[in-house]
PDB file of N, CA and C in Angstrom:
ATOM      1  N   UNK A   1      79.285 102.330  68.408  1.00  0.00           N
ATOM      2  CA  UNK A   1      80.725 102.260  68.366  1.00  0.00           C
ATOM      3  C   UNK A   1      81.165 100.814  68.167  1.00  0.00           C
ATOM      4  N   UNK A   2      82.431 100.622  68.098  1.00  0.00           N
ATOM      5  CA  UNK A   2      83.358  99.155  67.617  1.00  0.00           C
ATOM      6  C   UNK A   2      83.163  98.482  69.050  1.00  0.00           C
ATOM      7  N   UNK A   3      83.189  97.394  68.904  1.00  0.00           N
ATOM      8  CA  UNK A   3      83.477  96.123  69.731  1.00  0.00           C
ATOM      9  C   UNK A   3      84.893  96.230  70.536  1.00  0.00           C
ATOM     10  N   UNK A   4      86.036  96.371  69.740  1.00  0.00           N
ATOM     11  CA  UNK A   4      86.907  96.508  70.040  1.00  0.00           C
ATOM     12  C   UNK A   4      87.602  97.917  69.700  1.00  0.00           C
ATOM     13  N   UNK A   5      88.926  97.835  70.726  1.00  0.00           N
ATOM     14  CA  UNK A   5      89.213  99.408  70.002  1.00  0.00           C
ATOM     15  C   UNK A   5      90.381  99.634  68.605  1.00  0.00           C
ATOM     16  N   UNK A   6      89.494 100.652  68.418  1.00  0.00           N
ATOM     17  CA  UNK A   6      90.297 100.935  66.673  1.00  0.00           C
ATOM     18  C   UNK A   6      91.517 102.263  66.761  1.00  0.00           C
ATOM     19  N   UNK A   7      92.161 101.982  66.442  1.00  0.00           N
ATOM     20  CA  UNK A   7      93.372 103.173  66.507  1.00  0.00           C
ATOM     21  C   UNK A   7      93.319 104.183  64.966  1.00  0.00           C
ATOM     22  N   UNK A   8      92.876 105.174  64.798  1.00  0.00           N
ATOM     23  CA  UNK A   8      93.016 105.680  63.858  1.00  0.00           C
ATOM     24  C   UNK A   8      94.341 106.823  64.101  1.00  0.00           C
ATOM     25  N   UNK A   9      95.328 106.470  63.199  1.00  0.00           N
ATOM     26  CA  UNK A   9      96.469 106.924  63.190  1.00  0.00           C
ATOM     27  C   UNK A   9      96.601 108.332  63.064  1.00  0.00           C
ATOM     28  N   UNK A  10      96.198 109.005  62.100  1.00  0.00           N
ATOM     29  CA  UNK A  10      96.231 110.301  62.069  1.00  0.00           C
ATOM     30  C   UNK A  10      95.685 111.403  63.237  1.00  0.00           C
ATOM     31  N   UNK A  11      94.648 110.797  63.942  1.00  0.00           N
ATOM     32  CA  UNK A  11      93.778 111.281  64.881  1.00  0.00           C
ATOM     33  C   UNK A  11      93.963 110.878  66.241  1.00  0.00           C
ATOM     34  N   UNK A  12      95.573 110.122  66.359  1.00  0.00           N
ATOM     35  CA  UNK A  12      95.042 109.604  67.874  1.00  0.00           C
ATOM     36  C   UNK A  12      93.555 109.313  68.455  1.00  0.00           C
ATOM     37  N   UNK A  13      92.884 108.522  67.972  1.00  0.00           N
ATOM     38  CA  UNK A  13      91.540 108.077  68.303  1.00  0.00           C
ATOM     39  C   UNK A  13      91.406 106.815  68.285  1.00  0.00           C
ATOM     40  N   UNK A  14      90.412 106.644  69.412  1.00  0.00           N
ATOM     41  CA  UNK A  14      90.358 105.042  69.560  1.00  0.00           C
ATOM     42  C   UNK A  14      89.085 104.854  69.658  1.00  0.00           C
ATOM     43  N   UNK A  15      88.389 103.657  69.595  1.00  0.00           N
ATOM     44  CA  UNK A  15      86.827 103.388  69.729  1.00  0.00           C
ATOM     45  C   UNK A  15      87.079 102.054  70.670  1.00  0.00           C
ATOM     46  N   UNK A  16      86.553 102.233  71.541  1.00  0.00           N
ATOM     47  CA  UNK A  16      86.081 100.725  72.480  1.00  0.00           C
ATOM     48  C   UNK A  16      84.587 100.350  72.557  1.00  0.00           C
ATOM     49  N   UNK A  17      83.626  99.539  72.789  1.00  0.00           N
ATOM     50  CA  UNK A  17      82.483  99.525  72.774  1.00  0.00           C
ATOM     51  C   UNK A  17      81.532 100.163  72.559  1.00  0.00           C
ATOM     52  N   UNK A  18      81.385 101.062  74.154  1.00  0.00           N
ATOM     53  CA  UNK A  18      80.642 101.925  74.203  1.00  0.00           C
ATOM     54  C   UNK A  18      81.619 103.627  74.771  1.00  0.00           C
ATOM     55  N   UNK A  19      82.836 103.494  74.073  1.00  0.00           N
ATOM     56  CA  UNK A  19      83.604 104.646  74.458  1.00  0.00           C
ATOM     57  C   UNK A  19      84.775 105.320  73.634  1.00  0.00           C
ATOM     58  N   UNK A  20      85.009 106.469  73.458  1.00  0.00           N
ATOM     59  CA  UNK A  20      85.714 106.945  72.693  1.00  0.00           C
ATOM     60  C   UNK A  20      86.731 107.573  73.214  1.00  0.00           C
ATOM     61  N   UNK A  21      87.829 107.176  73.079  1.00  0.00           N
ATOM     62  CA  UNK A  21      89.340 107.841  73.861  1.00  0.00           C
ATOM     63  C   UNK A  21      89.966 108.491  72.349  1.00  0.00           C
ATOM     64  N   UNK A  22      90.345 109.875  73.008  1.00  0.00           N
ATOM     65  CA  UNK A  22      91.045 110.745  72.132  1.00  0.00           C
ATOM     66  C   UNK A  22      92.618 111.314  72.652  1.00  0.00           C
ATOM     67  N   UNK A  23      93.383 111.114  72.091  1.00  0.00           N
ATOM     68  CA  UNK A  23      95.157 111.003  72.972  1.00  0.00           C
ATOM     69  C   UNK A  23      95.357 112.196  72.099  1.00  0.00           C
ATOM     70  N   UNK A  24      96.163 113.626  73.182  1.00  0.00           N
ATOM     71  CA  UNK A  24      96.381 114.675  72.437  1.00  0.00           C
ATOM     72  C   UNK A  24      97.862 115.143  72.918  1.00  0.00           C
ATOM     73  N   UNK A  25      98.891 114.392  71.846  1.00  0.00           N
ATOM     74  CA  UNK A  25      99.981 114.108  72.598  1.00  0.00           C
ATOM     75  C   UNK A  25     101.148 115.663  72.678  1.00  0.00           C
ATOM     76  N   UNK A  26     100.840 115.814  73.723  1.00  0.00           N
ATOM     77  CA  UNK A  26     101.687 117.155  74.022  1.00  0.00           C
ATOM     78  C   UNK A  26     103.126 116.732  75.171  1.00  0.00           C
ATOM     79  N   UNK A  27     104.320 117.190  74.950  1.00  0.00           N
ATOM     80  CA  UNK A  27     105.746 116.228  75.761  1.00  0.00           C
ATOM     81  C   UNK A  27     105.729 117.301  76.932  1.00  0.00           C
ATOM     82  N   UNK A  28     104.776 118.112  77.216  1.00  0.00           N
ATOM     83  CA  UNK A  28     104.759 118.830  78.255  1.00  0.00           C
ATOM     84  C   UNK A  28     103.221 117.945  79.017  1.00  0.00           C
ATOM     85  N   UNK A  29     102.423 118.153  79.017  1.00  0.00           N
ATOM     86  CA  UNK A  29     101.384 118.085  79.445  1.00  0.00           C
ATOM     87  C   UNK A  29      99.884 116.990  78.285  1.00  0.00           C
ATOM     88  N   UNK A  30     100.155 115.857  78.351  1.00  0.00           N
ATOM     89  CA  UNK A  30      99.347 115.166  77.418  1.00  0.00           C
ATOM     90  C   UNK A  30      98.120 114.984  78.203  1.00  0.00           C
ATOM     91  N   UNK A  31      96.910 115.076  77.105  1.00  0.00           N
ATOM     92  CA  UNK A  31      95.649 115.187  77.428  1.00  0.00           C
ATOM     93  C   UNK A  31      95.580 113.737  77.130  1.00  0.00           C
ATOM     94  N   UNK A  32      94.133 112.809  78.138  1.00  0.00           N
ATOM     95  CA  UNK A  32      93.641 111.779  77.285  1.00  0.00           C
ATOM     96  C   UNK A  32      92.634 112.143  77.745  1.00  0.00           C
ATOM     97  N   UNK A  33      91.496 112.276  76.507  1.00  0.00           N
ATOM     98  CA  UNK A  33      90.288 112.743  76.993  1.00  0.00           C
ATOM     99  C   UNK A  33      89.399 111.035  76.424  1.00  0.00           C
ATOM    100  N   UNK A  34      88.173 110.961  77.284  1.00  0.00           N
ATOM    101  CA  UNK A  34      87.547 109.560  77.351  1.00  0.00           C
ATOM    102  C   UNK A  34      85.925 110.297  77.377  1.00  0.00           C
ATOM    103  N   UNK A  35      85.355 109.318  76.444  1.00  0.00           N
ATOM    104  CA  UNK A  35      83.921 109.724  76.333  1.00  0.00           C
ATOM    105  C   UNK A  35      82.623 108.294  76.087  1.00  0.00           C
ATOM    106  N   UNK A  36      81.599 108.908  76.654  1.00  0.00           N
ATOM    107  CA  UNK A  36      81.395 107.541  76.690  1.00  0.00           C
ATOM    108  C   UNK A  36      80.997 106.587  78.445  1.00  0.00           C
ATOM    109  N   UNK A  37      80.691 105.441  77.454  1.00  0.00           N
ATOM    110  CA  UNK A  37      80.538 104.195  79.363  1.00  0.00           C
ATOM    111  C   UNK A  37      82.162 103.638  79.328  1.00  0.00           C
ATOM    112  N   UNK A  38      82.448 103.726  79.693  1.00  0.00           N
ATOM    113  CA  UNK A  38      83.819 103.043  80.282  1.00  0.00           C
ATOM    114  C   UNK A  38      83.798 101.980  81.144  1.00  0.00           C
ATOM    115  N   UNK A  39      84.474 100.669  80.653  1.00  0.00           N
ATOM    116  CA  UNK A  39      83.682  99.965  81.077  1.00  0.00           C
ATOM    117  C   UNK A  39      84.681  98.863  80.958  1.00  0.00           C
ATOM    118  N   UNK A  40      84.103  97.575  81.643  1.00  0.00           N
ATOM    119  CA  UNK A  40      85.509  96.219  81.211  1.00  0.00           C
ATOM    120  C   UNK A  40      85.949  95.838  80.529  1.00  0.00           C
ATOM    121  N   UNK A  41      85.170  96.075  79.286  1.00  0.00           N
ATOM    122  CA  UNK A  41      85.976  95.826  78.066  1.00  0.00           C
ATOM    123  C   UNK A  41      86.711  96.798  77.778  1.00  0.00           C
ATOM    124  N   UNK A  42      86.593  98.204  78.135  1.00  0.00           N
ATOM    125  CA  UNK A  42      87.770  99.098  77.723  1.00  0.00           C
ATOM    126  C   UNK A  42      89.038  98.956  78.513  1.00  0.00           C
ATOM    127  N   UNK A  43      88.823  98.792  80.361  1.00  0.00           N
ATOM    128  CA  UNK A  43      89.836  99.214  81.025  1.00  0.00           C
ATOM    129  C   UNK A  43      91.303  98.703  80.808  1.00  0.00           C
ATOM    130  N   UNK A  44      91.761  97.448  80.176  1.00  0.00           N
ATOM    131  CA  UNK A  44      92.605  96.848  80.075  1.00  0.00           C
ATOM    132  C   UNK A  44      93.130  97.772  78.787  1.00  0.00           C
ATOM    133  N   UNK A  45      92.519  97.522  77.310  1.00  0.00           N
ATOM    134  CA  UNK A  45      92.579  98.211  76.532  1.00  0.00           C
ATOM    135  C   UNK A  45      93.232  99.659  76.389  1.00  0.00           C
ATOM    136  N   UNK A  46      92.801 100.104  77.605  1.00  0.00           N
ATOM    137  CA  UNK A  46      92.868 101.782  77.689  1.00  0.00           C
ATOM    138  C   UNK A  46      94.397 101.880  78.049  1.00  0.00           C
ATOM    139  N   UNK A  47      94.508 101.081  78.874  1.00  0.00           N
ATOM    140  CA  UNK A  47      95.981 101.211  79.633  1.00  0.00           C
ATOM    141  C   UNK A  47      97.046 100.985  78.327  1.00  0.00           C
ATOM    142  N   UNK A  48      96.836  99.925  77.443  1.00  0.00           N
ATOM    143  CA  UNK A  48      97.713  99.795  76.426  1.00  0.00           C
ATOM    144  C   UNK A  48      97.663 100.919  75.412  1.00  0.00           C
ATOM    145  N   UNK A  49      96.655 101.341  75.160  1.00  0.00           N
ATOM    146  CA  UNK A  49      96.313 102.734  74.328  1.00  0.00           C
ATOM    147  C   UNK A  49      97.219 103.758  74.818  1.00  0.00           C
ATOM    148  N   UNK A  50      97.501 103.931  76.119  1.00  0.00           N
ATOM    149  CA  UNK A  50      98.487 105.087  76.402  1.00  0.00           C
ATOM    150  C   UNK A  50      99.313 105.019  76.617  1.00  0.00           C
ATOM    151  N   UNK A  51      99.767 103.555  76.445  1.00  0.00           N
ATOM    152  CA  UNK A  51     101.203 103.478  77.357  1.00  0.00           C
ATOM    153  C   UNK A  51     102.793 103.830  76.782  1.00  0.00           C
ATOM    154  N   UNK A  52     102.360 104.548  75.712  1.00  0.00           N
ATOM    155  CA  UNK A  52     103.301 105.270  75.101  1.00  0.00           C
ATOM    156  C   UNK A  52     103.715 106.876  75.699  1.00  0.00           C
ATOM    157  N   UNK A  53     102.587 107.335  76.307  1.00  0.00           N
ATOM    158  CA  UNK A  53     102.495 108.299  77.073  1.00  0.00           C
ATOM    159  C   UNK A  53     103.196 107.939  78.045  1.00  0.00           C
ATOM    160  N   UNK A  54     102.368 107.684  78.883  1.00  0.00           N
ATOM    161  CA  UNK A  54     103.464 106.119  80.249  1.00  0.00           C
ATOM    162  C   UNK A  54     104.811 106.567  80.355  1.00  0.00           C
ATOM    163  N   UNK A  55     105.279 106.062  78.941  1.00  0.00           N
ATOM    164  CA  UNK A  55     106.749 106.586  79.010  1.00  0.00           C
ATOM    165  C   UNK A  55     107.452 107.442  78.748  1.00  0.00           C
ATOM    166  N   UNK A  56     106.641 108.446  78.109  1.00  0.00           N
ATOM    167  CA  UNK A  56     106.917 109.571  77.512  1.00  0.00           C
ATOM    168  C   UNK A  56     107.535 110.605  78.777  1.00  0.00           C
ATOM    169  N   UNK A  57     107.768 111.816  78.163  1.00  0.00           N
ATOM    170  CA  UNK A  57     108.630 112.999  79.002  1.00  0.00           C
ATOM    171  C   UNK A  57     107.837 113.201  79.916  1.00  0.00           C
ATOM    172  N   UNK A  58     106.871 113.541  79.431  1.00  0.00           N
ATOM    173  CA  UNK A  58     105.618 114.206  80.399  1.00  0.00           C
ATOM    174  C   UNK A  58     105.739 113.960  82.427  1.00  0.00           C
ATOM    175  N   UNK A  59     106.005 115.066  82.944  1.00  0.00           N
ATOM    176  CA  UNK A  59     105.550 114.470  84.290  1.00  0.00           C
ATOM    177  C   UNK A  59     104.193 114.315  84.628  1.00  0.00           C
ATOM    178  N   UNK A  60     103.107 114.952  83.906  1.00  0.00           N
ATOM    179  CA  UNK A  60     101.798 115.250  84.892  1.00  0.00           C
ATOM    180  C   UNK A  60     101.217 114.310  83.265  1.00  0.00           C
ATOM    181  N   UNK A  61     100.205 113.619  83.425  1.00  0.00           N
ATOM    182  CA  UNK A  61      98.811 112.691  82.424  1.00  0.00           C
ATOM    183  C   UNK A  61      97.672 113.828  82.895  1.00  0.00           C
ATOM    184  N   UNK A  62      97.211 113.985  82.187  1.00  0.00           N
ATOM    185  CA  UNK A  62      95.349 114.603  82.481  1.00  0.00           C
ATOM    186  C   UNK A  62      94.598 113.405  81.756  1.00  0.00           C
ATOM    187  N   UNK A  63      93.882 113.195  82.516  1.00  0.00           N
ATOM    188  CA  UNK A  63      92.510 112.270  82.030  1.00  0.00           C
ATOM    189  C   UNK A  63      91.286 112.723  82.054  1.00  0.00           C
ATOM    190  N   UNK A  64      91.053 113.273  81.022  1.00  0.00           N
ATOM    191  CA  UNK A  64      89.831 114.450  80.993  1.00  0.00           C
ATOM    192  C   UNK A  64      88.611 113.258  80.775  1.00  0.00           C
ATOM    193  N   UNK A  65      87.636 113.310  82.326  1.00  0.00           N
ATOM    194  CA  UNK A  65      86.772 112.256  82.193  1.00  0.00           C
ATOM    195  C   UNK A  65      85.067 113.089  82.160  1.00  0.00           C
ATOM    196  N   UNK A  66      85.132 114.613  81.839  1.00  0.00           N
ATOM    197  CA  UNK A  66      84.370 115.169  81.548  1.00  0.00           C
ATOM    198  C   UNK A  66      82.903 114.996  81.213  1.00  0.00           C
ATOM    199  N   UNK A  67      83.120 113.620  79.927  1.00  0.00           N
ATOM    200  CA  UNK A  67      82.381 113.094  78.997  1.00  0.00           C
ATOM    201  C   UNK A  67      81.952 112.071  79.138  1.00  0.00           C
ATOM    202  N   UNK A  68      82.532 111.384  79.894  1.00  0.00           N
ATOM    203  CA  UNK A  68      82.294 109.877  80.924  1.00  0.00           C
ATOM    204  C   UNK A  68      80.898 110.058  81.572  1.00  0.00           C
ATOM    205  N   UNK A  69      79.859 108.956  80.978  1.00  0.00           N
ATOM    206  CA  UNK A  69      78.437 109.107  81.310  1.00  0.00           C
ATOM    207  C   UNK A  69      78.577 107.785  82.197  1.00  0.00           C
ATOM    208  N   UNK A  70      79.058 107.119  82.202  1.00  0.00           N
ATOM    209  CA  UNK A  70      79.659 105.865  83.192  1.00  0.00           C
ATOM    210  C   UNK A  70      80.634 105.312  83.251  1.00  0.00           C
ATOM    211  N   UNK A  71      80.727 104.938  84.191  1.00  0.00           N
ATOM    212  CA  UNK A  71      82.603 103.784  84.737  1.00  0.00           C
ATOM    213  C   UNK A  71      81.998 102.827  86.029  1.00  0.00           C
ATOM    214  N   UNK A  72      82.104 101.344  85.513  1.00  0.00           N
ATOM    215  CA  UNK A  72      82.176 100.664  86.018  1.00  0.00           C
ATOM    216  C   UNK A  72      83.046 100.301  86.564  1.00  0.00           C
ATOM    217  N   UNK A  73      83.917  99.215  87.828  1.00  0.00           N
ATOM    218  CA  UNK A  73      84.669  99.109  88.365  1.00  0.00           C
ATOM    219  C   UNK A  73      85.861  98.251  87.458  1.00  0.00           C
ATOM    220  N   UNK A  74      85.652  97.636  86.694  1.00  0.00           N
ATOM    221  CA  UNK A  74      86.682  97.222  86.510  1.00  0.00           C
ATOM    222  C   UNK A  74      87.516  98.377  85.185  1.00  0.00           C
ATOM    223  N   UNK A  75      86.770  99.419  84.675  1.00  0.00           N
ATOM    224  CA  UNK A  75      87.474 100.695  84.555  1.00  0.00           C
ATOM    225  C   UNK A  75      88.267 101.488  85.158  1.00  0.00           C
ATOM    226  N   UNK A  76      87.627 101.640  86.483  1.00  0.00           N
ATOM    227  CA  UNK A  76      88.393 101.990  87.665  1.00  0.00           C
ATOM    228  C   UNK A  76      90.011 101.033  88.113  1.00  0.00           C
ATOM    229  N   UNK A  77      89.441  99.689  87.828  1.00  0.00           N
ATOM    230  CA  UNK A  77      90.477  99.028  87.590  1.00  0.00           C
ATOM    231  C   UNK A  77      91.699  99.497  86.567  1.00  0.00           C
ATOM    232  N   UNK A  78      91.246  99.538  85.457  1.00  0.00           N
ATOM    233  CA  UNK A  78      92.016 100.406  84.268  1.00  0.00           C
ATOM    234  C   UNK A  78      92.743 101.687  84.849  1.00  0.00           C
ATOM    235  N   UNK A  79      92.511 102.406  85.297  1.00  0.00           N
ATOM    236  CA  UNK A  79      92.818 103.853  86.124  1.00  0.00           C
ATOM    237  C   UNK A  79      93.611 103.663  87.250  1.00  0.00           C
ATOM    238  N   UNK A  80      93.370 102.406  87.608  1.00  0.00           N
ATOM    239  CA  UNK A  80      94.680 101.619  89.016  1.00  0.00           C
ATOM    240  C   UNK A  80      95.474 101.469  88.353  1.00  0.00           C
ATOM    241  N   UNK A  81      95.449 100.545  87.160  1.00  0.00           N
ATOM    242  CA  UNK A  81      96.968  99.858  86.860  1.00  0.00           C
ATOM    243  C   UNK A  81      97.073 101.527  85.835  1.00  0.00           C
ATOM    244  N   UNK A  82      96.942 102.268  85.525  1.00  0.00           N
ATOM    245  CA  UNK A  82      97.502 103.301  85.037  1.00  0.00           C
ATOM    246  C   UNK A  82      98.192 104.642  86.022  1.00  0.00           C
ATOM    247  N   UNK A  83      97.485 104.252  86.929  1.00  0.00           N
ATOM    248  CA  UNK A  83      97.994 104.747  88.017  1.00  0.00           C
ATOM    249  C   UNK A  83      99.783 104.531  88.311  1.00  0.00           C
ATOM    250  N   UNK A  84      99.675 102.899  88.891  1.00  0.00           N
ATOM    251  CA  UNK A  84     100.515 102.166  88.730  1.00  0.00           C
ATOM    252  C   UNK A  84     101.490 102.234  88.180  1.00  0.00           C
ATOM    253  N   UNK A  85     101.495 102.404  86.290  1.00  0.00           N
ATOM    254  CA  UNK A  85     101.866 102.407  85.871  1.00  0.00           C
ATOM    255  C   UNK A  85     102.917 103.505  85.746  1.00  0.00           C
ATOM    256  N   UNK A  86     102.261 105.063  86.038  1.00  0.00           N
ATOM    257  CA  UNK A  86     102.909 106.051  86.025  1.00  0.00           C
ATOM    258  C   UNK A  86     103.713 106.170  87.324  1.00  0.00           C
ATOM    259  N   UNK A  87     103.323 105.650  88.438  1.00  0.00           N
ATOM    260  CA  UNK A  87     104.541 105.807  89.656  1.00  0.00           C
ATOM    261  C   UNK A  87     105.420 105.291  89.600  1.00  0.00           C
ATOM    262  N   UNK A  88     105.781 104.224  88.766  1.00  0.00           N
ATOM    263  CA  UNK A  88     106.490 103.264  88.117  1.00  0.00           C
ATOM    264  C   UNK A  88     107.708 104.364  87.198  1.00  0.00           C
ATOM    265  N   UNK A  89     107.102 105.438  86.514  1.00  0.00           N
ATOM    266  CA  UNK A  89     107.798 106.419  85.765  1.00  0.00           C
ATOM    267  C   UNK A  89     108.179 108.057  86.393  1.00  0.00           C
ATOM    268  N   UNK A  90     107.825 108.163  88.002  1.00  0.00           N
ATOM    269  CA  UNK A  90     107.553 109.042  88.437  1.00  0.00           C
ATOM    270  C   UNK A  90     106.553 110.266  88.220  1.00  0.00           C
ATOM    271  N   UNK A  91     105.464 109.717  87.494  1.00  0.00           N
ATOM    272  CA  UNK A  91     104.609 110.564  86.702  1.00  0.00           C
ATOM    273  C   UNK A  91     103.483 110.844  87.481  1.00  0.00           C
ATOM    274  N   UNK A  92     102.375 111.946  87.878  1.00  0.00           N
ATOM    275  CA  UNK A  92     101.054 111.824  88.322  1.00  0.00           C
ATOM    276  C   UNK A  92     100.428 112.066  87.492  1.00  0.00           C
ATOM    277  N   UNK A  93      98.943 111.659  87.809  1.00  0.00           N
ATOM    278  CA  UNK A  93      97.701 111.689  86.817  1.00  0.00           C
ATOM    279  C   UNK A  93      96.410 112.524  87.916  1.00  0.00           C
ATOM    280  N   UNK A  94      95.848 113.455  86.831  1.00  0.00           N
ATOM    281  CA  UNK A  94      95.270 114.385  87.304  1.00  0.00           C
ATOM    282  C   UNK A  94      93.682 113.742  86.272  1.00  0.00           C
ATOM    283  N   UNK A  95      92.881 113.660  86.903  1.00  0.00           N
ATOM    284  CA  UNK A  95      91.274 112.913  86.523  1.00  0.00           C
ATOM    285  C   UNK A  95      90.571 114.444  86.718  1.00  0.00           C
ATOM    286  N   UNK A  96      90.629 115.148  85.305  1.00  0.00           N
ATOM    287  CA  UNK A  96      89.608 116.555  85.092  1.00  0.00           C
ATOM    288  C   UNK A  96      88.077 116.084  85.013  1.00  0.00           C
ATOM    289  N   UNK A  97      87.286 116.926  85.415  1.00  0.00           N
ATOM    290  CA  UNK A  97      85.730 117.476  85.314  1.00  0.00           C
ATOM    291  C   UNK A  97      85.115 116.046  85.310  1.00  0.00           C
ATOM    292  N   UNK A  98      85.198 115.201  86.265  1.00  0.00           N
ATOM    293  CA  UNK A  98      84.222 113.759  86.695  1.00  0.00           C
ATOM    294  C   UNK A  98      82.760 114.673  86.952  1.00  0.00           C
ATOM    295  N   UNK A  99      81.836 114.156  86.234  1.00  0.00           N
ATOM    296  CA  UNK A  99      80.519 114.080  86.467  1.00  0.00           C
ATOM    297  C   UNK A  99      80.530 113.613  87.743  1.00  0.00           C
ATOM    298  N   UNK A 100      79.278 113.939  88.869  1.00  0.00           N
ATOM    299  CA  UNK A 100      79.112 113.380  89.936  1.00  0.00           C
ATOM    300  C   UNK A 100      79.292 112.180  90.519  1.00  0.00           C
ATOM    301  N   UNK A 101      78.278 111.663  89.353  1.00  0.00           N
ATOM    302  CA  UNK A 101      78.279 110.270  88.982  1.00  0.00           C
ATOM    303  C   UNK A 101      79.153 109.427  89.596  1.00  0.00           C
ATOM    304  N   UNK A 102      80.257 110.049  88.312  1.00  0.00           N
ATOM    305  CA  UNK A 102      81.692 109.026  88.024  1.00  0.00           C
ATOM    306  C   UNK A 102      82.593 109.416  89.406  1.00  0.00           C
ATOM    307  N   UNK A 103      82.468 110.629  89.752  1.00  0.00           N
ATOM    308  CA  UNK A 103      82.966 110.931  91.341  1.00  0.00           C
ATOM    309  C   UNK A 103      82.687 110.289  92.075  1.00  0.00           C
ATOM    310  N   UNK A 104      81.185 110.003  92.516  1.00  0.00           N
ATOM    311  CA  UNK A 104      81.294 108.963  93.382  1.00  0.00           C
ATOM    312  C   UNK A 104      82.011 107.559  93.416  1.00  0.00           C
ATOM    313  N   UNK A 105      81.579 107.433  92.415  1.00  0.00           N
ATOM    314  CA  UNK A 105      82.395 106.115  91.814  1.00  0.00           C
ATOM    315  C   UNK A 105      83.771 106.059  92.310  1.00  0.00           C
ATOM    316  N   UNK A 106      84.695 106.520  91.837  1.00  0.00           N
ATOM    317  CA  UNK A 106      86.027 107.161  91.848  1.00  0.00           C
ATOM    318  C   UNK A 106      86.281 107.703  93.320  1.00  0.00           C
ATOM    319  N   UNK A 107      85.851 107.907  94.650  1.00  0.00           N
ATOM    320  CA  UNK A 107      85.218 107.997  95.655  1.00  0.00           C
ATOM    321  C   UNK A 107      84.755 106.866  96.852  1.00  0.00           C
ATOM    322  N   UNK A 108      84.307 106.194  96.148  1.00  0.00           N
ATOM    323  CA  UNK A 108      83.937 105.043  96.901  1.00  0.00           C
ATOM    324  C   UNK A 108      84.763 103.864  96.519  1.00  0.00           C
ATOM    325  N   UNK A 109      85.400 103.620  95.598  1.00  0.00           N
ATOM    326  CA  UNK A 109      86.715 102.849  95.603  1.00  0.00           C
ATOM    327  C   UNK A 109      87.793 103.833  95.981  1.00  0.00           C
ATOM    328  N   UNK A 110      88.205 104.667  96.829  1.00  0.00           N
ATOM    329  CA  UNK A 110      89.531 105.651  97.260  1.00  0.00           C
ATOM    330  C   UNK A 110      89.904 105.313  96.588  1.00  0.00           C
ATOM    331  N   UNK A 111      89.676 105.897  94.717  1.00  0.00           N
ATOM    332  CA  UNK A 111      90.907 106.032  94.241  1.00  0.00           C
ATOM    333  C   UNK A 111      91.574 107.453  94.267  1.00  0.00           C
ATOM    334  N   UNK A 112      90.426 108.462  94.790  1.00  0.00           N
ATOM    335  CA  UNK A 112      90.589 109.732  95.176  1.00  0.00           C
ATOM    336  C   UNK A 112      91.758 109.994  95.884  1.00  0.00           C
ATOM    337  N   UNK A 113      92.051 108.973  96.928  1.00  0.00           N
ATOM    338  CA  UNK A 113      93.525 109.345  97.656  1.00  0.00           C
ATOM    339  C   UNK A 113      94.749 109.025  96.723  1.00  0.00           C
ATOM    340  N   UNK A 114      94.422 108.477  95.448  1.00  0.00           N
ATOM    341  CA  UNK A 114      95.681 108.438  94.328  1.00  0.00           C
ATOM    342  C   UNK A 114      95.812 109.725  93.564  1.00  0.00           C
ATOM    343  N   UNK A 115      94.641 110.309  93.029  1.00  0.00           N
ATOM    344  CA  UNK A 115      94.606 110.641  91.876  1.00  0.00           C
ATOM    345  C   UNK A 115      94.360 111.999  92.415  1.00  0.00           C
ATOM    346  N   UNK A 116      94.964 113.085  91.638  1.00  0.00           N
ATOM    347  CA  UNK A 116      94.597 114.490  91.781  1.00  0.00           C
ATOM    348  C   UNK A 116      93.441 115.028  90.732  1.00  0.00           C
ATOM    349  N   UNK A 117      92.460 115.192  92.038  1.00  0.00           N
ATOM    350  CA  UNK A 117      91.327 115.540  90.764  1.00  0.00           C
ATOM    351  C   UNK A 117      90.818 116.878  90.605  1.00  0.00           C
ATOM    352  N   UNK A 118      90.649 117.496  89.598  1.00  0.00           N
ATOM    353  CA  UNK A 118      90.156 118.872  89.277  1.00  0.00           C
ATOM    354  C   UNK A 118      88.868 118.597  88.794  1.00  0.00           C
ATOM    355  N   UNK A 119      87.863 120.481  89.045  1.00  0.00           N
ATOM    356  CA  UNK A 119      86.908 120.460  88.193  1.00  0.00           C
ATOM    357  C   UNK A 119      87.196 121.133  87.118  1.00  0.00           C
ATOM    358  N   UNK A 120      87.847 121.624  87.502  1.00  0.00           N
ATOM    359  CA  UNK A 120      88.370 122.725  85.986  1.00  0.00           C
ATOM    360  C   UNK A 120      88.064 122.035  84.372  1.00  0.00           C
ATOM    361  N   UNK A 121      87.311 122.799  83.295  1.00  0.00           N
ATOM    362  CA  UNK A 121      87.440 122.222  82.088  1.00  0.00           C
ATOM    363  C   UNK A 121      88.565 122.948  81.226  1.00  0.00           C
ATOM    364  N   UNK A 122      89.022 121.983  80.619  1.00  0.00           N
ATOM    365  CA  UNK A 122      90.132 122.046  79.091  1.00  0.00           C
ATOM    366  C   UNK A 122      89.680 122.961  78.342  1.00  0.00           C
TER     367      UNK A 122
END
C-alpha cells in the first residue's frame, strides 16, 4: 500500500501505509470500514478522512474494525480524538467486529467505556 493516504474520489477509498479505509456515506447511518495495521501514521490521517462525516446528519458512525489485523496506540489515539470529535457534534461511534486482538487493545486503554462496541458483522 501508499505511504501516505490517497483519496480516490469515486470510491470513497483511502490507502495509508499499511491500511485501507473505505467511507460508505449513508445520512442515516455511515459505515467506515478500516482494514489492515492501523497504525501512527494513519491515526491523525484517519480523523481528517472522516471528518466530513463528523459533521454530517448522521447521529450514530460505525467503525467497522472487522479487518483490523493491528492497532497500535497511537491509532487508538486516532479513535480518541474521533471520539472527541463526535461528542463535540452530539454523535456516538459504535467500533463493529474487533478481532480479539484489537479488543484487547481497545480494552486496556478504556476506550471501551467510550465507545459502543458490537460483534455483529455488516
Amino acid at each position: 500500500m501508499r505511504a501516505f493516504f490517497k483519496y480516490v474520489e469515486s470510491n470513497n477509498i483511502f490507502y495509508g501505509s499499511c491500511m485501507k479505509l473505505e467511507i460508505y456515506e449513508d445520512a442515516a447511518l455511515p459505515i467506515i470500514k478500516i482494514s489492515g495495521h492501523f497504525s501512527f501514521i494513519d491515526g491523525s490521517m484517519f480523523v481528517k478522512s472522516v471528518e466530513h462525516i463528523i459533521t454530517g446528519p448522521a447521529n450514530q458512525i460505525i467503525i467497522d474494525l472487522k479487518n483490523v489485523d493491528l492497532i497500535d496506540t497511537s491509532a487508538l489515539g486516532g479513535l480518541l480524538l474521533l471520539y472527541s470529535k463526535c461528542s463535540d457534534y452530539g454523535k456516538s461511534v459504535i467500533l463493529l467486529g474487533s478481532s480479539k486482538k484489537v479488543l484487547n487493545m481497545i480494552t486496556a486503554s478504556r476506550l471501551d467505556k467510550l465507545f459502543l462496541i458490537r460483534d455483529a458483522q455488516i
